[in-house]
ModelCIF file with pLDDT and N, C-alpha, C, O atoms, coordinates in Angstrom:
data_MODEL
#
_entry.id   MODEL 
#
_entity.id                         1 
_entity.type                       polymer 
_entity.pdbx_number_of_molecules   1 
#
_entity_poly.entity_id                      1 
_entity_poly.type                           'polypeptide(L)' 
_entity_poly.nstd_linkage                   no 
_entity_poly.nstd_monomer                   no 
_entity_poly.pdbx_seq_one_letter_code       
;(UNK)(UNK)(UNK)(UNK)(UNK)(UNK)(UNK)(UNK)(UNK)(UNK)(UNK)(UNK)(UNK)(UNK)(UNK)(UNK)
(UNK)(UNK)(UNK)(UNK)(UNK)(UNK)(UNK)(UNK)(UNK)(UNK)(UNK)(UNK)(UNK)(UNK)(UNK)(UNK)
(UNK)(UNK)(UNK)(UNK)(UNK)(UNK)(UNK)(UNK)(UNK)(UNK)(UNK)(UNK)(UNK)(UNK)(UNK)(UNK)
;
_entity_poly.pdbx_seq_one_letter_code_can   XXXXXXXXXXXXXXXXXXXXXXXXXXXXXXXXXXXXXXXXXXXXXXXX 
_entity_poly.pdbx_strand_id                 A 
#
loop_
_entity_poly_seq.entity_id 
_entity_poly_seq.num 
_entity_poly_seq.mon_id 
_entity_poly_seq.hetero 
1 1  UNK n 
1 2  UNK n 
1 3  UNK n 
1 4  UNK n 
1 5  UNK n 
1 6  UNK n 
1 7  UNK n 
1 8  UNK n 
1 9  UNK n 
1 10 UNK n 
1 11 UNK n 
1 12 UNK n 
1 13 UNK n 
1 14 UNK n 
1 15 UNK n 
1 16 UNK n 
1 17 UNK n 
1 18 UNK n 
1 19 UNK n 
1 20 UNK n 
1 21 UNK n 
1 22 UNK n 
1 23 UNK n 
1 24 UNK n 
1 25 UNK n 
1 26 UNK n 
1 27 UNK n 
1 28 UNK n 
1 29 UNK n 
1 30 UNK n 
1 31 UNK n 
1 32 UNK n 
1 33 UNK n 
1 34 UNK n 
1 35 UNK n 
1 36 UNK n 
1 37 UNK n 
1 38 UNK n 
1 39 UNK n 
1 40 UNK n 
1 41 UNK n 
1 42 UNK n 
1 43 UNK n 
1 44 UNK n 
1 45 UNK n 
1 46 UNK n 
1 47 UNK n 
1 48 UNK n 
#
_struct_asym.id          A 
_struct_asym.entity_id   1 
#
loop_
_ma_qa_metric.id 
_ma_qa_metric.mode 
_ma_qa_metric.name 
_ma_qa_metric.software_group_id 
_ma_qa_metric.type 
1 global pLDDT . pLDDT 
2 local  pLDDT . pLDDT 
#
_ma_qa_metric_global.metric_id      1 
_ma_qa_metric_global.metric_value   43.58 
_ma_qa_metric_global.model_id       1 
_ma_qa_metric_global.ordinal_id     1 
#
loop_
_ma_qa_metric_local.label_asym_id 
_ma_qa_metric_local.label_comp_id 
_ma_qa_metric_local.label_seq_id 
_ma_qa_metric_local.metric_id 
_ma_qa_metric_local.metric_value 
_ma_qa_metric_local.model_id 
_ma_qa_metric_local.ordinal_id 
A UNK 1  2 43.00 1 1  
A UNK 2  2 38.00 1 2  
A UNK 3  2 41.00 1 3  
A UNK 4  2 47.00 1 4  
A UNK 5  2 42.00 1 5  
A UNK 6  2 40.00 1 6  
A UNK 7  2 44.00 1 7  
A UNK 8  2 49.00 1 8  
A UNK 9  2 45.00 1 9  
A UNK 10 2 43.00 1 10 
A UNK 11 2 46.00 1 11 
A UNK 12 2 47.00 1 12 
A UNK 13 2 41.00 1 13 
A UNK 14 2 43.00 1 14 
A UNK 15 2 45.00 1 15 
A UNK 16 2 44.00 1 16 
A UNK 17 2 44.00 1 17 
A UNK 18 2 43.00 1 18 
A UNK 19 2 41.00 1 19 
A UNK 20 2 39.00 1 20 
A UNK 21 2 38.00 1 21 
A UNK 22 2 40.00 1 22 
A UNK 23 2 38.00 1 23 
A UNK 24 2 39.00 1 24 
A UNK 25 2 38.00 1 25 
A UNK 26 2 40.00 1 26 
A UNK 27 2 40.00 1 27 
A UNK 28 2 41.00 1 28 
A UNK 29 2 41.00 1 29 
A UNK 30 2 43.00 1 30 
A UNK 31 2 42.00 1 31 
A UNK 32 2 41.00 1 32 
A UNK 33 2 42.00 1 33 
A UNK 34 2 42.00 1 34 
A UNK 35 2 41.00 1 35 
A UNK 36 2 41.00 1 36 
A UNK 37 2 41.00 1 37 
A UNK 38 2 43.00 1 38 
A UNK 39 2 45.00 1 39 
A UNK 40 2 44.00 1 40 
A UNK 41 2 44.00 1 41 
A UNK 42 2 44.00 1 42 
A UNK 43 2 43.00 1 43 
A UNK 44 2 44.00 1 44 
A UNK 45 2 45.00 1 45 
A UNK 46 2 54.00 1 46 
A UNK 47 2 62.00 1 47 
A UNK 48 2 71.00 1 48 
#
loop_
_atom_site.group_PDB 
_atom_site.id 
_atom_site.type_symbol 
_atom_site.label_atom_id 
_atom_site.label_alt_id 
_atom_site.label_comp_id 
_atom_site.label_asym_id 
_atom_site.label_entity_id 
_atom_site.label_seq_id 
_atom_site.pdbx_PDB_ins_code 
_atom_site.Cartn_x 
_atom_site.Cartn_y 
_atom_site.Cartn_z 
_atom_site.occupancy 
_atom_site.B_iso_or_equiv 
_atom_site.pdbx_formal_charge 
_atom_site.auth_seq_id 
_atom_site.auth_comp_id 
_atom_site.auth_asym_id 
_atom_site.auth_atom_id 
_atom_site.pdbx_PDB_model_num 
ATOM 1   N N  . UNK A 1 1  ? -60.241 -27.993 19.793 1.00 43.00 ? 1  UNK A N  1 
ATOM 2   C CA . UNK A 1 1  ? -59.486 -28.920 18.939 1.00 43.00 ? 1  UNK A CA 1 
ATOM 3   C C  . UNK A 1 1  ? -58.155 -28.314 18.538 1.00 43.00 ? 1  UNK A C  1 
ATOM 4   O O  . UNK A 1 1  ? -57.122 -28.974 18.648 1.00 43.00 ? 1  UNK A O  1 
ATOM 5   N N  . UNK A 1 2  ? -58.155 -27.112 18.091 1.00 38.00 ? 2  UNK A N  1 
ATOM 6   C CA . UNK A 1 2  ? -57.135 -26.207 17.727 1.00 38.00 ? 2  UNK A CA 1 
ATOM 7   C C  . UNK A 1 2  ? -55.875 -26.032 18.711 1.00 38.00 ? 2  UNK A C  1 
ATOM 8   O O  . UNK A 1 2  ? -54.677 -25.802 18.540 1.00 38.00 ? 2  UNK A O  1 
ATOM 9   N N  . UNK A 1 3  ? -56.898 -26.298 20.071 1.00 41.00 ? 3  UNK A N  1 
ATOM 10  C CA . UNK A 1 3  ? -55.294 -25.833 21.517 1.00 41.00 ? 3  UNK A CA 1 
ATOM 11  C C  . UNK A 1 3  ? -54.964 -27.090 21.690 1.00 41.00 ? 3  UNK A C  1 
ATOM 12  O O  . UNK A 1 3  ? -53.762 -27.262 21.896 1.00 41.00 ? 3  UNK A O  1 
ATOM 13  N N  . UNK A 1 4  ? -56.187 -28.819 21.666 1.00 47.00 ? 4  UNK A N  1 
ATOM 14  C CA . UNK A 1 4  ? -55.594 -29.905 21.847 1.00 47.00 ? 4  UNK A CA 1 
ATOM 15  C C  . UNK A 1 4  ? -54.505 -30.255 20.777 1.00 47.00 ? 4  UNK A C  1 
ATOM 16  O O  . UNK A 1 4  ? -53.610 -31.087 20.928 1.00 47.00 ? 4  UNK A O  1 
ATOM 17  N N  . UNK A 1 5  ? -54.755 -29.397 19.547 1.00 42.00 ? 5  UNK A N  1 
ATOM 18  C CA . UNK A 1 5  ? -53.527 -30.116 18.292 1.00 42.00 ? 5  UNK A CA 1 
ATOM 19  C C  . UNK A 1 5  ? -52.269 -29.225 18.853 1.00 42.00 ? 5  UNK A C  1 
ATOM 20  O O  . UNK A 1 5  ? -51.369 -30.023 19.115 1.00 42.00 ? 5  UNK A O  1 
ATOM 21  N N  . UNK A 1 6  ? -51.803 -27.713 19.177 1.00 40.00 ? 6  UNK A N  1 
ATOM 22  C CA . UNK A 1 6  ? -50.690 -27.424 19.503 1.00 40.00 ? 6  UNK A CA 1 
ATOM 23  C C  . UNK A 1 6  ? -50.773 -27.520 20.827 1.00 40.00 ? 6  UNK A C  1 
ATOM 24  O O  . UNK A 1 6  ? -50.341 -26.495 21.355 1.00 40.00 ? 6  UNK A O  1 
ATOM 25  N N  . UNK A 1 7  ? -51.159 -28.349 21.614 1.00 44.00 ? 7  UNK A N  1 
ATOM 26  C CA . UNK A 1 7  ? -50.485 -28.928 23.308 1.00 44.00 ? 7  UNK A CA 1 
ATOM 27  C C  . UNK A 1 7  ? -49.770 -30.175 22.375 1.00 44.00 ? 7  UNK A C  1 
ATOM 28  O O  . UNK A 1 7  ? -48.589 -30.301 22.702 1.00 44.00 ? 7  UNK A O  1 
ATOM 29  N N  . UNK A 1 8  ? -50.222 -31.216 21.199 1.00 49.00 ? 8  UNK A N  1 
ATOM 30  C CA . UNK A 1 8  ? -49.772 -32.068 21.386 1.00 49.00 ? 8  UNK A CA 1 
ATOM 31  C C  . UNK A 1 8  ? -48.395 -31.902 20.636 1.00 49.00 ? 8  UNK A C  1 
ATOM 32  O O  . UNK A 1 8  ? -47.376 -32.562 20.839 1.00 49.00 ? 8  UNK A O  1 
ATOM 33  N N  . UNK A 1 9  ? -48.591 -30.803 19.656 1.00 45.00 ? 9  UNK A N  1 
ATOM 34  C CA . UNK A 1 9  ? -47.281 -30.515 18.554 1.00 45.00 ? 9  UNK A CA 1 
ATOM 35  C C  . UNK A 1 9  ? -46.004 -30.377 20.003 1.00 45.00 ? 9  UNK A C  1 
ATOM 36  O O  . UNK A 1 9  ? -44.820 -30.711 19.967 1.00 45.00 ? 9  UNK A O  1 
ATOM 37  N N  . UNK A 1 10 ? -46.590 -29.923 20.883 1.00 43.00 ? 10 UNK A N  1 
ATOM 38  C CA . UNK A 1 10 ? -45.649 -29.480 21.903 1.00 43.00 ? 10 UNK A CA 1 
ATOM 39  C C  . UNK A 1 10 ? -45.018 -29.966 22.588 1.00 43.00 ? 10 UNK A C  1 
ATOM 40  O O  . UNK A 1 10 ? -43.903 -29.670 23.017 1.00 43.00 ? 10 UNK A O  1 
ATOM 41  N N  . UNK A 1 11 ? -46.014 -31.218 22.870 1.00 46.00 ? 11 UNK A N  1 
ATOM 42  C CA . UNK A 1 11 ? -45.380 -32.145 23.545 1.00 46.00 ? 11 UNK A CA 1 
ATOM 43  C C  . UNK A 1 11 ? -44.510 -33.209 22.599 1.00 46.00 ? 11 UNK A C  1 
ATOM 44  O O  . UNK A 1 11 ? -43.582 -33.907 23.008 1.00 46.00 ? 11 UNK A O  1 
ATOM 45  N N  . UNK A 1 12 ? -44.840 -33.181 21.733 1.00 47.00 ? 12 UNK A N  1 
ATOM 46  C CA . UNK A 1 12 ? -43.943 -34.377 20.426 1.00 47.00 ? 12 UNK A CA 1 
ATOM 47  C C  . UNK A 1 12 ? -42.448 -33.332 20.463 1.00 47.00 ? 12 UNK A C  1 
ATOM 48  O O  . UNK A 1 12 ? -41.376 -33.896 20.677 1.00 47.00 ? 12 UNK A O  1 
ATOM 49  N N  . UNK A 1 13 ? -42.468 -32.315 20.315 1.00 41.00 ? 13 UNK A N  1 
ATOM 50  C CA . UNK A 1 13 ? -41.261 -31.566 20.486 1.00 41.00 ? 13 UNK A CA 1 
ATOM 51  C C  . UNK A 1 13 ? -40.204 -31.766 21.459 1.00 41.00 ? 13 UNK A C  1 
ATOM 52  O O  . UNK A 1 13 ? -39.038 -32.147 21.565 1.00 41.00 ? 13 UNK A O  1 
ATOM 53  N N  . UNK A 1 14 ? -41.312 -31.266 22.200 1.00 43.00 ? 14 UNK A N  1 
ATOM 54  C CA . UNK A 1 14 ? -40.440 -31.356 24.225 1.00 43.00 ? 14 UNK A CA 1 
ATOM 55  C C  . UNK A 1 14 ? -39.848 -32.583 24.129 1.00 43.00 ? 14 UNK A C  1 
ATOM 56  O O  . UNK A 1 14 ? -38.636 -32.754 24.265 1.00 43.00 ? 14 UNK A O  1 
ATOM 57  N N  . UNK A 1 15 ? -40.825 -33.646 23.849 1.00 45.00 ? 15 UNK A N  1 
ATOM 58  C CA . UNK A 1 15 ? -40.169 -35.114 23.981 1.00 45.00 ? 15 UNK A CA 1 
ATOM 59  C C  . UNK A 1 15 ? -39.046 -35.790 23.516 1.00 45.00 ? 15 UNK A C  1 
ATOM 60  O O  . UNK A 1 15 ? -38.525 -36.726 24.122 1.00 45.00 ? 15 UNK A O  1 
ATOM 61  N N  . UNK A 1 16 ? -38.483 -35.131 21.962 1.00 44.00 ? 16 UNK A N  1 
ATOM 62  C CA . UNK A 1 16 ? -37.591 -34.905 21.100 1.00 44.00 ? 16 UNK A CA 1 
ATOM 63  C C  . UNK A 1 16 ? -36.649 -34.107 20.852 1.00 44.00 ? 16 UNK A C  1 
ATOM 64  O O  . UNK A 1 16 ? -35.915 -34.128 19.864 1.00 44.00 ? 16 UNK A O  1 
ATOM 65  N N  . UNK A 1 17 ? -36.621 -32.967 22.225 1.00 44.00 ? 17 UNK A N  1 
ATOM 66  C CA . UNK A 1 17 ? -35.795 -31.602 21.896 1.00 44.00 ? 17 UNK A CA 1 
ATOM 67  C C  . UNK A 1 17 ? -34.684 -32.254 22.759 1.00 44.00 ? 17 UNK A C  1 
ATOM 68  O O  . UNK A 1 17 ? -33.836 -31.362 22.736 1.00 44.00 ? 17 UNK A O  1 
ATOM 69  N N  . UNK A 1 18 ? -34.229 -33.133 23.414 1.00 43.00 ? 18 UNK A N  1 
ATOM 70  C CA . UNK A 1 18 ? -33.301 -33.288 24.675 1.00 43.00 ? 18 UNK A CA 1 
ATOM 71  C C  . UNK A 1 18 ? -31.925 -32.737 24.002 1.00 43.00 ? 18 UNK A C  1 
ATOM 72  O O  . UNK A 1 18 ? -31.794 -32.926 22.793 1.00 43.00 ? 18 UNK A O  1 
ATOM 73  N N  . UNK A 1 19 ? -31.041 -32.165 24.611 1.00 41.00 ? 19 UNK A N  1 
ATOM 74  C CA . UNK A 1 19 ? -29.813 -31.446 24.327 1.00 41.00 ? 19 UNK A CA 1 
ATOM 75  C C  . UNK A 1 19 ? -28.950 -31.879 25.198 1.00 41.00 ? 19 UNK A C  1 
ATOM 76  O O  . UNK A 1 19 ? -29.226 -31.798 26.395 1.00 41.00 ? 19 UNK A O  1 
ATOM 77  N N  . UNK A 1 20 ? -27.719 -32.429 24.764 1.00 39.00 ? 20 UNK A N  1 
ATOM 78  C CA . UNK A 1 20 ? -26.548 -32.841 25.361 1.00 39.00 ? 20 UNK A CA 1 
ATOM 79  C C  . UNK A 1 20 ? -25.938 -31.898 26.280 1.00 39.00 ? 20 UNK A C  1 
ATOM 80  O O  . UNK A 1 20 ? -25.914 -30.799 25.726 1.00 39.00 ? 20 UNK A O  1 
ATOM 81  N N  . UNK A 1 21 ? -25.360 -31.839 27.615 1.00 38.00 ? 21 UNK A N  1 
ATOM 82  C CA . UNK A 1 21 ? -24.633 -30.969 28.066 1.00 38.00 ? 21 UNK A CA 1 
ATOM 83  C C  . UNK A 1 21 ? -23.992 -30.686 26.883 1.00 38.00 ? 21 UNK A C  1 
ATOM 84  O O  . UNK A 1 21 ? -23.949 -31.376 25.865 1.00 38.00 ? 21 UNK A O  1 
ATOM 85  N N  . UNK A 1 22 ? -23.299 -29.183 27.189 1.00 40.00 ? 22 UNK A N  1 
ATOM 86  C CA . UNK A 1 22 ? -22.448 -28.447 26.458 1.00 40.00 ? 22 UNK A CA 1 
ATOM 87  C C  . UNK A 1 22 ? -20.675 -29.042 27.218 1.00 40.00 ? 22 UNK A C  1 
ATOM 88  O O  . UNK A 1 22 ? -20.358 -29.194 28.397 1.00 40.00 ? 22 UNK A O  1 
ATOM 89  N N  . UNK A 1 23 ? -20.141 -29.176 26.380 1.00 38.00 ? 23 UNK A N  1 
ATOM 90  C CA . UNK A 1 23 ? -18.549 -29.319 27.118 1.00 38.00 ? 23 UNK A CA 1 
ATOM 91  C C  . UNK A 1 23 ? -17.808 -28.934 26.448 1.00 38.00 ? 23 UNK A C  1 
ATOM 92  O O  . UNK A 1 23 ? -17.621 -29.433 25.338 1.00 38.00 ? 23 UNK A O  1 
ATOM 93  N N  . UNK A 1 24 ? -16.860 -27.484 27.102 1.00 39.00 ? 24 UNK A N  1 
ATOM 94  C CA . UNK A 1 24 ? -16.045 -26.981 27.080 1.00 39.00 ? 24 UNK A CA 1 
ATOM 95  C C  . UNK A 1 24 ? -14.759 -27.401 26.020 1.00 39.00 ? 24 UNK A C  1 
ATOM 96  O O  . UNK A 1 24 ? -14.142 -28.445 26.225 1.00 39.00 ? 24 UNK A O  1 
ATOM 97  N N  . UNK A 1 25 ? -14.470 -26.665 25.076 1.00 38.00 ? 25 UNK A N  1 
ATOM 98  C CA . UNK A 1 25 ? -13.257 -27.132 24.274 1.00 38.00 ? 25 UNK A CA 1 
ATOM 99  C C  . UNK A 1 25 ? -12.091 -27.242 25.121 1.00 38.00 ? 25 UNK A C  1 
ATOM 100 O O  . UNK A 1 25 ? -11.799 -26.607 26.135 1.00 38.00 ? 25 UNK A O  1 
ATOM 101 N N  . UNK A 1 26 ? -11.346 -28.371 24.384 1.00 40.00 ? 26 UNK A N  1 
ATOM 102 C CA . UNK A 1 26 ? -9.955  -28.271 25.296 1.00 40.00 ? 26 UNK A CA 1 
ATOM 103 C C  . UNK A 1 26 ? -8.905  -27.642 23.975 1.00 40.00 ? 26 UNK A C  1 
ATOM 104 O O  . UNK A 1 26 ? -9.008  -27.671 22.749 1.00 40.00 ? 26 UNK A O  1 
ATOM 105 N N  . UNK A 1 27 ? -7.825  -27.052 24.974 1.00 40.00 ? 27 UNK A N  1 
ATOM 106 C CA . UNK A 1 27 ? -7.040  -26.226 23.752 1.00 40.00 ? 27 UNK A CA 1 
ATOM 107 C C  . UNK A 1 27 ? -5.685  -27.173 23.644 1.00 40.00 ? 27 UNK A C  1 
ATOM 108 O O  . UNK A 1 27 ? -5.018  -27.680 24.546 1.00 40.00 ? 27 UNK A O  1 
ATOM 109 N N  . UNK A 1 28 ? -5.513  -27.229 22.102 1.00 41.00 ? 28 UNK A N  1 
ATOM 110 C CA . UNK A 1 28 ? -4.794  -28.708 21.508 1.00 41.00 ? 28 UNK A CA 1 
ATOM 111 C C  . UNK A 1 28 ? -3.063  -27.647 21.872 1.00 41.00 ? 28 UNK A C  1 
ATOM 112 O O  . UNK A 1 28 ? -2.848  -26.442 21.741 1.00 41.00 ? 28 UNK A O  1 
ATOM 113 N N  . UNK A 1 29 ? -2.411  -28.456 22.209 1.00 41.00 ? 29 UNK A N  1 
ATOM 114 C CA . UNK A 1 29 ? -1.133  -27.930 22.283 1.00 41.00 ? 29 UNK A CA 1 
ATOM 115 C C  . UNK A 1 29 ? -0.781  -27.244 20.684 1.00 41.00 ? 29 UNK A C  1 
ATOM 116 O O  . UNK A 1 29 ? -1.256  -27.655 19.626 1.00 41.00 ? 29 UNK A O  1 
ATOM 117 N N  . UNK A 1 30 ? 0.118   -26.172 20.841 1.00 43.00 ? 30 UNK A N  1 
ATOM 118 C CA . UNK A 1 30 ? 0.732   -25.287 20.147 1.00 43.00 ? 30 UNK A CA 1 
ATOM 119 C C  . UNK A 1 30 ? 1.374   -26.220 19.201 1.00 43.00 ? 30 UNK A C  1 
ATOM 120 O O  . UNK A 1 30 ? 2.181   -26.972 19.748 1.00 43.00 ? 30 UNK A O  1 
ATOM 121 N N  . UNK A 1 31 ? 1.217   -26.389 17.784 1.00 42.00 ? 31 UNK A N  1 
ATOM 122 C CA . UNK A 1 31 ? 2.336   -27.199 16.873 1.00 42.00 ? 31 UNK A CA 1 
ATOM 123 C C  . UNK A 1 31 ? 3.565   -25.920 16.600 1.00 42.00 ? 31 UNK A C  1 
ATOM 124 O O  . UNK A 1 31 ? 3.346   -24.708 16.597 1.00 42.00 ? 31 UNK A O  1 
ATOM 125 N N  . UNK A 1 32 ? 5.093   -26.719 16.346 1.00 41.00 ? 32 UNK A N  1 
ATOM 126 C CA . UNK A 1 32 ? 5.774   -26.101 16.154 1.00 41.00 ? 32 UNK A CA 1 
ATOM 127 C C  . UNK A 1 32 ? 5.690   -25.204 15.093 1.00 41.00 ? 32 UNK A C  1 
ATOM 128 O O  . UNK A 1 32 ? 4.728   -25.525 14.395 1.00 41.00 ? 32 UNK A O  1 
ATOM 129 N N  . UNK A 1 33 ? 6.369   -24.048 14.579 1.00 42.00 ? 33 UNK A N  1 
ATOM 130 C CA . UNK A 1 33 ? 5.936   -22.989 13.532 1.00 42.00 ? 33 UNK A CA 1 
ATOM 131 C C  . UNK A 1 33 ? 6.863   -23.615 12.476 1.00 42.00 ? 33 UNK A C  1 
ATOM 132 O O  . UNK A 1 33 ? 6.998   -22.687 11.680 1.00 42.00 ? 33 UNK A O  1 
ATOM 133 N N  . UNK A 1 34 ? 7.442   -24.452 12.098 1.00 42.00 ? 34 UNK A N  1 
ATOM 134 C CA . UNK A 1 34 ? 8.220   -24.764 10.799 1.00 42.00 ? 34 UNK A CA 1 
ATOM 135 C C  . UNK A 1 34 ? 7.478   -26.077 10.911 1.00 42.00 ? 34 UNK A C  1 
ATOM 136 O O  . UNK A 1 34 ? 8.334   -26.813 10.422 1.00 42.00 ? 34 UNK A O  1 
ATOM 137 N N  . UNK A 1 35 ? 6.447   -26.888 11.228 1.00 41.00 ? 35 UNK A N  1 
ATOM 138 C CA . UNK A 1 35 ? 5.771   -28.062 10.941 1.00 41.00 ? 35 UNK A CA 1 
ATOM 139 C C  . UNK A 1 35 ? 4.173   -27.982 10.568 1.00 41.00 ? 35 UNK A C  1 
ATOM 140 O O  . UNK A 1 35 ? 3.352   -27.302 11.185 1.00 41.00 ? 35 UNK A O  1 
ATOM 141 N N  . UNK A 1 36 ? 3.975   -28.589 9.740  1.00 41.00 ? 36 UNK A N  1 
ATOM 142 C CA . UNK A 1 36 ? 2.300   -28.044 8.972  1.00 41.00 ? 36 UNK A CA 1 
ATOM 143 C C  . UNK A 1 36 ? 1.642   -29.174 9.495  1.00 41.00 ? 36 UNK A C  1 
ATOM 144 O O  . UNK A 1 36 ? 1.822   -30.365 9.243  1.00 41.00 ? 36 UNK A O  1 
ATOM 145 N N  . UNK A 1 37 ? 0.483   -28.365 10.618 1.00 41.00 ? 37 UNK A N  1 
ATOM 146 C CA . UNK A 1 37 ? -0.658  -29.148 11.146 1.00 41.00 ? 37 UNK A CA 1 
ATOM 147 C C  . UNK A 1 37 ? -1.354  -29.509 10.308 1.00 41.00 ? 37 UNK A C  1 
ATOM 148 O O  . UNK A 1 37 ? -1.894  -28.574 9.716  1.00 41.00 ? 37 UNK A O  1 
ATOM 149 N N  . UNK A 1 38 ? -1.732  -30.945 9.794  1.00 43.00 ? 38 UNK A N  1 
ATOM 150 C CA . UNK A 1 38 ? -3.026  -31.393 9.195  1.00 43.00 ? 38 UNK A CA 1 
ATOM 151 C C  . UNK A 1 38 ? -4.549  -31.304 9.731  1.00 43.00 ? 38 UNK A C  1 
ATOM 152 O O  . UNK A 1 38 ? -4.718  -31.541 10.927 1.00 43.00 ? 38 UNK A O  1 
ATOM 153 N N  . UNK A 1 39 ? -5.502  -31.028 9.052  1.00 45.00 ? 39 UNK A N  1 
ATOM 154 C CA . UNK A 1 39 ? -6.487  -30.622 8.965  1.00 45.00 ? 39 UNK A CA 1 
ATOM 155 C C  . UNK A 1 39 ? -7.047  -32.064 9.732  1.00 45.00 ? 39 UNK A C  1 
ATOM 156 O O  . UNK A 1 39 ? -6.750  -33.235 9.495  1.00 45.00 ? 39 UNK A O  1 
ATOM 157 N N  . UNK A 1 40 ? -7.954  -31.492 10.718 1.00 44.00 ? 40 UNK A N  1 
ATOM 158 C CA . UNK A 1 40 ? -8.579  -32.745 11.418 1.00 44.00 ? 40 UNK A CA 1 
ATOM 159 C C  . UNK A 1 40 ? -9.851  -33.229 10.664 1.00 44.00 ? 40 UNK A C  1 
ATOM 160 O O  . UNK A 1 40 ? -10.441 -32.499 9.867  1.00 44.00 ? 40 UNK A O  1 
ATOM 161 N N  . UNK A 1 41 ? -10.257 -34.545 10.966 1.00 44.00 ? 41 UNK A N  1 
ATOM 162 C CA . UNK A 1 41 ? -10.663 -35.367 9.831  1.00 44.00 ? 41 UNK A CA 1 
ATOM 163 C C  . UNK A 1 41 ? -12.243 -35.114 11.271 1.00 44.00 ? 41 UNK A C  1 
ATOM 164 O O  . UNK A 1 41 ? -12.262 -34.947 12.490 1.00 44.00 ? 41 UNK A O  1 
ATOM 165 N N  . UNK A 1 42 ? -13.331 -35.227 10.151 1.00 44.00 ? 42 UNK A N  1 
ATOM 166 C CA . UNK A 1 42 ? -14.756 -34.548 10.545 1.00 44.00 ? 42 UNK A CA 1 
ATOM 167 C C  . UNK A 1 42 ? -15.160 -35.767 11.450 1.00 44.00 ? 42 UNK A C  1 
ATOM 168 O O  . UNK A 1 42 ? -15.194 -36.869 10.901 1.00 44.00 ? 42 UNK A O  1 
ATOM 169 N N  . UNK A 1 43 ? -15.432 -35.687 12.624 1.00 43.00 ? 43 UNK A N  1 
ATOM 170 C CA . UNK A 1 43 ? -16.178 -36.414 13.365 1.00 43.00 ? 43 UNK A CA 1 
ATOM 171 C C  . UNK A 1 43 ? -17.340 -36.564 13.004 1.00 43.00 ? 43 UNK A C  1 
ATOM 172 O O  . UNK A 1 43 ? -18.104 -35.655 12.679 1.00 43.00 ? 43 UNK A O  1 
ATOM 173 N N  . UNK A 1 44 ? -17.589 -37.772 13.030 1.00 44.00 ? 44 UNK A N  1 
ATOM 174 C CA . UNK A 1 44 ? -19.146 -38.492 12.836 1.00 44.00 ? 44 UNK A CA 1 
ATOM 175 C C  . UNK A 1 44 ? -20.112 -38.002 13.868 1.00 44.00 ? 44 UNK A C  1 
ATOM 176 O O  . UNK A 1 44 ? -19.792 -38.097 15.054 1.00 44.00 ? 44 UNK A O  1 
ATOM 177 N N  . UNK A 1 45 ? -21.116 -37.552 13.570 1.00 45.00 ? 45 UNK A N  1 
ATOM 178 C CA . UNK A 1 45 ? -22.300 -37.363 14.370 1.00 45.00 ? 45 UNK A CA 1 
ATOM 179 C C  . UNK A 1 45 ? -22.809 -38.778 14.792 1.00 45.00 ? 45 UNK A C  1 
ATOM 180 O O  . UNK A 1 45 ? -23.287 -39.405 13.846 1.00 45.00 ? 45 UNK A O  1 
ATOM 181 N N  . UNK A 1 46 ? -22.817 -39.409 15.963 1.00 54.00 ? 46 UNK A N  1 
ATOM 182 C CA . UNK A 1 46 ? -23.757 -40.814 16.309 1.00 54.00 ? 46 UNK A CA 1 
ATOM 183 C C  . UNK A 1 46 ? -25.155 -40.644 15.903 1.00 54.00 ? 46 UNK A C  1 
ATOM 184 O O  . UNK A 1 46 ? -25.740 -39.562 15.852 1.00 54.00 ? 46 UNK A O  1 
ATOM 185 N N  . UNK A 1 47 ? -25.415 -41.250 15.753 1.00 62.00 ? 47 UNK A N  1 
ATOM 186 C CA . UNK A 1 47 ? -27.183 -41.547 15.032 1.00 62.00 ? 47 UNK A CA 1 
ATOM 187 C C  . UNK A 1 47 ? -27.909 -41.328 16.634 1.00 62.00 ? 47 UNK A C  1 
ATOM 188 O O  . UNK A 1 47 ? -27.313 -41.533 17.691 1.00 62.00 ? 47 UNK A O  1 
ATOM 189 N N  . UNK A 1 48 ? -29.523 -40.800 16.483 1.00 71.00 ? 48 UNK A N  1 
ATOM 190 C CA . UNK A 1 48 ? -29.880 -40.446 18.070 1.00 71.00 ? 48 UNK A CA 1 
ATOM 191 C C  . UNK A 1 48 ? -30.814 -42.134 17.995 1.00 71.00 ? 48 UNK A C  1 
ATOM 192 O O  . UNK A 1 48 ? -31.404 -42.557 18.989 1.00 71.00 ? 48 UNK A O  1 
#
């Protein structure tokens, strides 16, 4: 009973763990040095 309850914890996991490819940052062009970059505004996480 004990190995059927963690096969199933395991599988509820596995089933739920899926992970997005990873993708590479892109690098934002250089702002000029006498102009003040504003702080980028927080991207929303999409709901899964």
């Amino acid at each position: 009973s004990t190995s059927i309850v963690v096969l199933i914890a395991l599988f509820i996991l596995s089933a739920c763990s899926a992970t997005a490819p990873a993708t590479p940052p892109t690098a934002a062009p250089a702002a000029p040095a006498a102009t003040a970059v504003p702080a980028a505004a927080p991207t929303a996480v999409p709901a899964a």
